[in-house]
C-alpha atoms as a PDB file:
ATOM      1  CA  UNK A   1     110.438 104.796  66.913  1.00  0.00           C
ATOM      2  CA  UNK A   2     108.268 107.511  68.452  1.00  0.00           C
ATOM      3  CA  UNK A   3     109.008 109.090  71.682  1.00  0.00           C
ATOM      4  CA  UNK A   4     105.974 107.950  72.820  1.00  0.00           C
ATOM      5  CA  UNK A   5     107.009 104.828  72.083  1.00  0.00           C
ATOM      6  CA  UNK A   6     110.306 105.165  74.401  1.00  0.00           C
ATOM      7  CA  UNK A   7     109.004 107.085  77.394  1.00  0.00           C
ATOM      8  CA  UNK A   8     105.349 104.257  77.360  1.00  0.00           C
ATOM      9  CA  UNK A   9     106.813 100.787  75.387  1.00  0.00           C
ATOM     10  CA  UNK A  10     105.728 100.339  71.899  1.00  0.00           C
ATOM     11  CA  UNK A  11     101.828  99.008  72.029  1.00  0.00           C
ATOM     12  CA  UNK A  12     102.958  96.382  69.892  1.00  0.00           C
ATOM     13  CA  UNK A  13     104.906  95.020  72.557  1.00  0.00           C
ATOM     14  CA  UNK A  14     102.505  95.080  75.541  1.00  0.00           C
ATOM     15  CA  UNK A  15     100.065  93.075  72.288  1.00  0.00           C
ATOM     16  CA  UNK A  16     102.561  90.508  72.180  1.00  0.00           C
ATOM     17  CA  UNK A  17     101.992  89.641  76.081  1.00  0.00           C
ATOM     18  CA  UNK A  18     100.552  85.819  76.495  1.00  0.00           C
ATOM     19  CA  UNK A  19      98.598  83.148  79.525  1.00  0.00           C
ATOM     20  CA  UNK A  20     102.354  81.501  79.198  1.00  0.00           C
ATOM     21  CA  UNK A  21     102.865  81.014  83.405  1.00  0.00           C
ATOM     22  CA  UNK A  22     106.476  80.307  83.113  1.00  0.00           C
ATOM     23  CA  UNK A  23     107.475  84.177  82.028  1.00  0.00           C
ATOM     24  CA  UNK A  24     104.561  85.336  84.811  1.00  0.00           C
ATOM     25  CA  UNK A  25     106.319  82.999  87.122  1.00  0.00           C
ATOM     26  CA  UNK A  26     109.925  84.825  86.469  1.00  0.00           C
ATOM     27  CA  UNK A  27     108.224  88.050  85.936  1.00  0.00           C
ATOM     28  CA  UNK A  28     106.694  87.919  89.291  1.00  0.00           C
ATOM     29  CA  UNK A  29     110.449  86.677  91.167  1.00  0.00           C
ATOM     30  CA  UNK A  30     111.758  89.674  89.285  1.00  0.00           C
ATOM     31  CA  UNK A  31     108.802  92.246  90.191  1.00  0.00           C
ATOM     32  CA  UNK A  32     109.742  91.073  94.281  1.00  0.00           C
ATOM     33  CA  UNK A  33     113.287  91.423  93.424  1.00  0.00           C
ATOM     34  CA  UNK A  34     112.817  95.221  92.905  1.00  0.00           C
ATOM     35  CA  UNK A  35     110.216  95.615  95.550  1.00  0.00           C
ATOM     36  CA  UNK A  36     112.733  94.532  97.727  1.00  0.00           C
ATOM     37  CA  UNK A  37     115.934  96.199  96.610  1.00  0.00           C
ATOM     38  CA  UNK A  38     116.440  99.336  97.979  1.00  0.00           C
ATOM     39  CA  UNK A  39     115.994  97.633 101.655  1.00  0.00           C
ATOM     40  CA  UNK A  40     118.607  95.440 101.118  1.00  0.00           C
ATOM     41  CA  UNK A  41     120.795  97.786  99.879  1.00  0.00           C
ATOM     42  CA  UNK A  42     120.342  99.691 102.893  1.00  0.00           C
ATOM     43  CA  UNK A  43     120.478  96.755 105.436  1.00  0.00           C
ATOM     44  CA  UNK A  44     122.746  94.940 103.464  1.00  0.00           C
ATOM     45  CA  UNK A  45     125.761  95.306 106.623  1.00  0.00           C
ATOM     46  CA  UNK A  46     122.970  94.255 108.809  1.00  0.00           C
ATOM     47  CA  UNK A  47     121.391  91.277 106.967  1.00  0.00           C
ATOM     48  CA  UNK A  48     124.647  90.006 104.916  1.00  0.00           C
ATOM     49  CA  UNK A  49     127.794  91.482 106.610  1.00  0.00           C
ATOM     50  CA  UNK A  50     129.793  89.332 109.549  1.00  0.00           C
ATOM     51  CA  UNK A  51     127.364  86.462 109.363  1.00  0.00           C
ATOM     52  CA  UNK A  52     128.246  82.746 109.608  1.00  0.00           C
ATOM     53  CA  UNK A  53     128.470  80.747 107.228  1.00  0.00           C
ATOM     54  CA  UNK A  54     124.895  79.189 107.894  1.00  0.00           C
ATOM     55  CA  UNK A  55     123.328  82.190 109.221  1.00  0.00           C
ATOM     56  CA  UNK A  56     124.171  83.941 105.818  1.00  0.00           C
ATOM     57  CA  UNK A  57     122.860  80.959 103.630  1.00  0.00           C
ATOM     58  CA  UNK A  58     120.066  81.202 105.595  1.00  0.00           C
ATOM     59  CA  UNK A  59     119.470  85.097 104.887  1.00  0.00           C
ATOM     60  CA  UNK A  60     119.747  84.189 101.142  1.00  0.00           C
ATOM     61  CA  UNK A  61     117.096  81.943 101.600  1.00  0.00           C
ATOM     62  CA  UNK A  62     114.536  84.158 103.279  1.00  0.00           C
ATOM     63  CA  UNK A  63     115.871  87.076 100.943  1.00  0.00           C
ATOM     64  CA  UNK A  64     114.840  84.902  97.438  1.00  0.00           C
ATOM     65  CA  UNK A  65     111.658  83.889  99.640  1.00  0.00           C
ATOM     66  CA  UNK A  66     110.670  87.128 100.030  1.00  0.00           C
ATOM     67  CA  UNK A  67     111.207  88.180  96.473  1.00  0.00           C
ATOM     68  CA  UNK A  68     108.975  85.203  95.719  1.00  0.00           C
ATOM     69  CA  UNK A  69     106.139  85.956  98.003  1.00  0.00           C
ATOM     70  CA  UNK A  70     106.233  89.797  97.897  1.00  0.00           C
ATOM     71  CA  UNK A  71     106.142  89.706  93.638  1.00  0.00           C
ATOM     72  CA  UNK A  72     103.711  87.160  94.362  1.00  0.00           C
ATOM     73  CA  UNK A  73     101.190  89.903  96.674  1.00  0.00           C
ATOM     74  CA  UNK A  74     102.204  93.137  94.500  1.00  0.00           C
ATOM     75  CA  UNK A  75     101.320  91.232  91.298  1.00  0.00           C
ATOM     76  CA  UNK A  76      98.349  89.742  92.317  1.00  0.00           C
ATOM     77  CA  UNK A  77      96.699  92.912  93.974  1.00  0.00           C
ATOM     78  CA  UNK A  78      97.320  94.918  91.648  1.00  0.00           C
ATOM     79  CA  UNK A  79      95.620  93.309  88.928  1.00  0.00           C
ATOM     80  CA  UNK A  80      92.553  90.932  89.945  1.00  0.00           C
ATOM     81  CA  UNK A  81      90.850  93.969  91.512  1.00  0.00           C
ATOM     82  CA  UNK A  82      91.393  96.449  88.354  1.00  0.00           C
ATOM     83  CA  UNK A  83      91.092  93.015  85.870  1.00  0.00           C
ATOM     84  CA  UNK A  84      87.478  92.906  87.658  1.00  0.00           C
ATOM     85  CA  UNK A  85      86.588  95.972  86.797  1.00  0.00           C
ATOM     86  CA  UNK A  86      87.868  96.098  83.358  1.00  0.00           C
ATOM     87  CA  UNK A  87      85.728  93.466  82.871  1.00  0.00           C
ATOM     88  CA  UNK A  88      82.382  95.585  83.371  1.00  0.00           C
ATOM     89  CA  UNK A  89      83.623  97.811  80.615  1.00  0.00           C
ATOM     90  CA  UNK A  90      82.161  98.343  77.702  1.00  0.00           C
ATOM     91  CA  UNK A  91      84.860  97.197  74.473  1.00  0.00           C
ATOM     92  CA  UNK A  92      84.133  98.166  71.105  1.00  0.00           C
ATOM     93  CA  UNK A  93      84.877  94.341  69.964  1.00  0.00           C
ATOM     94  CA  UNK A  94      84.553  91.701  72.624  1.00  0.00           C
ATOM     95  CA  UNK A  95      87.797  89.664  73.662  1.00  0.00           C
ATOM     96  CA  UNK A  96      87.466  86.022  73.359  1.00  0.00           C
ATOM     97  CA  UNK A  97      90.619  84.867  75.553  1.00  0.00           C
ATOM     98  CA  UNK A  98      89.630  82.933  78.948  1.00  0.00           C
ATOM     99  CA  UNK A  99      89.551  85.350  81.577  1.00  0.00           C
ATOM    100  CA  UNK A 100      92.738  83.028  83.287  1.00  0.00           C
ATOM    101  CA  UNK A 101      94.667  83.910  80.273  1.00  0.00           C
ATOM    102  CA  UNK A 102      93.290  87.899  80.517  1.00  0.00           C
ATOM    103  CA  UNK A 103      94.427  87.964  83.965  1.00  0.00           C
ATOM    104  CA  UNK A 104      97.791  86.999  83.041  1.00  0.00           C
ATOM    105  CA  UNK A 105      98.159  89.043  80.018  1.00  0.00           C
ATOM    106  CA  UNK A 106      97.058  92.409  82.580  1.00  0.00           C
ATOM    107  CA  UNK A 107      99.617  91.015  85.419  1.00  0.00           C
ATOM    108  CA  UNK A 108     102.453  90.908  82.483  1.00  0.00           C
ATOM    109  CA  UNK A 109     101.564  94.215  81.505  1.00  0.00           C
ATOM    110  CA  UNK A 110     102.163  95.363  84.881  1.00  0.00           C
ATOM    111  CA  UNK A 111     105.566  93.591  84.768  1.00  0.00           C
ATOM    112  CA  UNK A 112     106.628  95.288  81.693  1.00  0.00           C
ATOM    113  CA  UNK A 113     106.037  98.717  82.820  1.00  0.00           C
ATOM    114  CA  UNK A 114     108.235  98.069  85.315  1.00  0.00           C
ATOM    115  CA  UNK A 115     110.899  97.927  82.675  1.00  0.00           C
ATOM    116  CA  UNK A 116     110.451 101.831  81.473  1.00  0.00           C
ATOM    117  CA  UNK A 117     110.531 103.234  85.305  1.00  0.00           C
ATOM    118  CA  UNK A 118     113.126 100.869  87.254  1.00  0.00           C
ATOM    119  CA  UNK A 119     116.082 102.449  85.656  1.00  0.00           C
ATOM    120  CA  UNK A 120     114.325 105.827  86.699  1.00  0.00           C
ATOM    121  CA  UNK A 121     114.051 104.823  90.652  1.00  0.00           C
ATOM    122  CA  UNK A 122     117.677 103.688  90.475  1.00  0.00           C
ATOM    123  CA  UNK A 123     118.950 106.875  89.197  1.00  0.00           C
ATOM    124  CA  UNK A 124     116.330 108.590  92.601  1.00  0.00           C
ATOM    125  CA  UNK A 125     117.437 106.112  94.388  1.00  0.00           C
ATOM    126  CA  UNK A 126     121.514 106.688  93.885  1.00  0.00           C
ATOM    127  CA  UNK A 127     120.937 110.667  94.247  1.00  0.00           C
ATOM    128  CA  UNK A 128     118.509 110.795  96.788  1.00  0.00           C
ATOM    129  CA  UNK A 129     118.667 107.520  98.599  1.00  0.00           C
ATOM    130  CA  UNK A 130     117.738 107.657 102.584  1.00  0.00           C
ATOM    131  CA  UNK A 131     119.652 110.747 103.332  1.00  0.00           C
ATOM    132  CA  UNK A 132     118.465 113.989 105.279  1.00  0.00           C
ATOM    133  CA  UNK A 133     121.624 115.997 104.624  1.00  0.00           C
ATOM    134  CA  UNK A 134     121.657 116.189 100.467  1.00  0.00           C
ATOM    135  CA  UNK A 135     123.444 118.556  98.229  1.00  0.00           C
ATOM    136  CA  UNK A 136     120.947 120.458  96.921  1.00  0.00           C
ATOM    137  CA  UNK A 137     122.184 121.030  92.929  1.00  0.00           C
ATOM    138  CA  UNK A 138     120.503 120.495  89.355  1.00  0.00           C
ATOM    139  CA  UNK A 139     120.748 116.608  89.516  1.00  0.00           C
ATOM    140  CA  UNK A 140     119.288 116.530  93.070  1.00  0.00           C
ATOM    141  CA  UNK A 141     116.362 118.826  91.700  1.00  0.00           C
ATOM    142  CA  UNK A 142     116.197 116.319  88.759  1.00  0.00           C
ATOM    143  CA  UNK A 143     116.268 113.247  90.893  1.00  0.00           C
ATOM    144  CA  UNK A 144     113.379 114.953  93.246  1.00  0.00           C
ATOM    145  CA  UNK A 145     111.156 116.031  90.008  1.00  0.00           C
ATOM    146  CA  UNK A 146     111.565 112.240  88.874  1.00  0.00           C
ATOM    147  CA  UNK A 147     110.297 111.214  92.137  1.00  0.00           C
ATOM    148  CA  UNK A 148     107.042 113.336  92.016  1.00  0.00           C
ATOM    149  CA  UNK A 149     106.967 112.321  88.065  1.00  0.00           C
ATOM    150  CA  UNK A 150     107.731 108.516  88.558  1.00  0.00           C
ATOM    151  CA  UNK A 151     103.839 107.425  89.954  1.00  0.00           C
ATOM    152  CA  UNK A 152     102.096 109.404  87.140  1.00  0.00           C
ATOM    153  CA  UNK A 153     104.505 107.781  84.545  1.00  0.00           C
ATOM    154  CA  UNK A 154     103.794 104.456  85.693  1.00  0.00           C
ATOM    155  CA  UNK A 155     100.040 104.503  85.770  1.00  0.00           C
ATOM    156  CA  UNK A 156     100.631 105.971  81.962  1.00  0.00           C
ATOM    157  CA  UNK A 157     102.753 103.090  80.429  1.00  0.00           C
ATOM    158  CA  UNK A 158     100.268 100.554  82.533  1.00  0.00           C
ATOM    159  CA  UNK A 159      97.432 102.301  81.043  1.00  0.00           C
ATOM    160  CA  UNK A 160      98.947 102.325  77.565  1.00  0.00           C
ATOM    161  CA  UNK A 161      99.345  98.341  78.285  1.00  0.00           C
ATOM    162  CA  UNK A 162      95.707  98.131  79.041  1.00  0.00           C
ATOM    163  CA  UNK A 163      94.585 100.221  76.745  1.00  0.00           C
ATOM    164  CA  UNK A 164      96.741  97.870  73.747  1.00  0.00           C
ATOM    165  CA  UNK A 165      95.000  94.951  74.349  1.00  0.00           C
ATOM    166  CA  UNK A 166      91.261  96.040  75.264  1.00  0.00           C
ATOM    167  CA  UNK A 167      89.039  98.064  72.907  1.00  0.00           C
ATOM    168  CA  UNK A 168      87.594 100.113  75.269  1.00  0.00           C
ATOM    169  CA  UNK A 169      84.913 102.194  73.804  1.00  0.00           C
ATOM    170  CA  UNK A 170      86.221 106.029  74.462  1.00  0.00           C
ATOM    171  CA  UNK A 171      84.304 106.668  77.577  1.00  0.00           C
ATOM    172  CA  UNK A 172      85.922 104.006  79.297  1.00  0.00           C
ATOM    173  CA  UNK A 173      89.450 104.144  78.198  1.00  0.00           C
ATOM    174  CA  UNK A 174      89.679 107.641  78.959  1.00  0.00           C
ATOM    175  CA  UNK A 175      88.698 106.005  83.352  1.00  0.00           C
ATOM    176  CA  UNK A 176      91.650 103.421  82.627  1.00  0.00           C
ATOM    177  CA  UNK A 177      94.625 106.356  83.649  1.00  0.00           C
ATOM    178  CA  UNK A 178      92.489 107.433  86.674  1.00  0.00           C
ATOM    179  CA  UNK A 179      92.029 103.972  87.864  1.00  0.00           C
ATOM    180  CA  UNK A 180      95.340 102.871  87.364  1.00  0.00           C
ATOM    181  CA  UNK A 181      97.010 105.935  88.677  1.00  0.00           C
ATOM    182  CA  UNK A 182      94.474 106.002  92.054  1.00  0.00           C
ATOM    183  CA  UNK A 183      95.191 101.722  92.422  1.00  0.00           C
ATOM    184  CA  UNK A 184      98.989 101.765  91.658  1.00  0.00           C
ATOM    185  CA  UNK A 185      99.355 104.721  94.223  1.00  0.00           C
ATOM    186  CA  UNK A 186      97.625 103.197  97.096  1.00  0.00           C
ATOM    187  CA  UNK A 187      99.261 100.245  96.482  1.00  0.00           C
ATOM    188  CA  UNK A 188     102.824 101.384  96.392  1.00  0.00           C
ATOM    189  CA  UNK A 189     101.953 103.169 100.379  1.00  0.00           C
ATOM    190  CA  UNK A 190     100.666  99.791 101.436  1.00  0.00           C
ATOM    191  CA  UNK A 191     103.456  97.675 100.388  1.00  0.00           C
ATOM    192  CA  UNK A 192     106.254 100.149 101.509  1.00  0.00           C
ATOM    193  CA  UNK A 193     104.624  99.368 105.130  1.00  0.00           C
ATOM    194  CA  UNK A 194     104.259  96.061 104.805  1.00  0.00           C
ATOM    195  CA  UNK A 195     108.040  95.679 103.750  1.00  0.00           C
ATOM    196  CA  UNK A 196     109.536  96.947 106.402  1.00  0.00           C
ATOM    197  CA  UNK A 197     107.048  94.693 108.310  1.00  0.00           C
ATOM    198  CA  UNK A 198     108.754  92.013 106.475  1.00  0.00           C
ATOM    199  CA  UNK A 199     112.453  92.908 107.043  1.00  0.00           C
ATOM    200  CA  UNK A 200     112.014  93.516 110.713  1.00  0.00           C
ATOM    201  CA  UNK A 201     109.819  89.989 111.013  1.00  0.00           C
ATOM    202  CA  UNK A 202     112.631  88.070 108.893  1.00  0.00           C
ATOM    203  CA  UNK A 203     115.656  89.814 109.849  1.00  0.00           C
ATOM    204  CA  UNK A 204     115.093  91.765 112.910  1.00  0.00           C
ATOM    205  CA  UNK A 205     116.102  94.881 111.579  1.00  0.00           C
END
């Protein structure tokens, strides 16, 4: 397997993506599952700890809701603005899939590039987490690197995605990074406000 292949997903696999709904439906629980985490984790006393026993069955509730809903908006945004672009480009060989079935293929590609930089946030996440005071040694410089590295590496494996299953004529696949990279960016600011919208609206935090 080439490195490429291990840092990006083989392109074989992102090829292998489908219009199946029941994976997109899981894909996008999963996808508001790790928007959500790290907020959790943090409140987790706050929303979880020394609750009734109906007041914290309720919590799960509006915790799997918003995992729903959230995957739902992150998934969605990102790709039926970029999948209405893609469209205007020129491909060296038409596709012939509906454009429902397109859609779906570019929102699972999205989904599977979450599977190359998840592990990566954990591993910021567990060294740096929300603290001010850090040790400052050669993992902590790792884990900071990773975080400046993390949005450029993302917009690559998407882009490789992309990239698998259209034929872009050259001009136009070498605008898929830049596109990706500028979208995926933005996005990531807007929904790490709207978040902590959500928490403090569902849970008073």
């Amino acid at each position: 397997m080439k490195f490429s292949d291990i840092l990006l997903l083989p392109r074989s696999l992102y090829q292998k993506t489908d219009g199946r709904k029941v994976t997109l439906y899981i894909g996008i629980f999963l996808i508001g599952a790790v928007d959500i985490a790290s907020d959790i984790v943090y409140n987790w006393q706050n929303i979880f700890g020394s609750k009734s026993e109906v007041n914290l069955v309720l919590n799960i509730l509006i915790t799997l809701f918003l995992a729903v809903i959230i995957g739902f908006i992150d998934v969605t945004f990102f790709a039926l603005p970029l999948f209405d672009i893609f469209k205007k480009f020129k491909k060296e060989e038409e596709v012939r899939e509906p454009h429902d079935v397109q859609r779906i293929r570019l929102m699972k590609i999205y989904m599977l590039a979450h599977v190359v930089i998840v592990p990566v946030e954990l591993i910021v996440y567990a060294t740096l987490g929300n603290s001010t005071n850090l040790n400052y040694n050669l993992v902590t410089y790792i884990a900071v690197l990773l975080a400046y590295v993390v949005p450029f590496w993302f917009a690559a494996a998407i882009s490789r995605g992309i990239k698998s299953i259209y034929n872009f004529v050259p001009v136009f696949r070498g605008l898929v990074f830049i596109l990706v990279f500028i979208w995926t960016y933005a996005l990531s600011y807007a929904f790490d406000f709207g978040i902590d919208w959500l928490m403090k609206l569902f849970y008073g935090l």
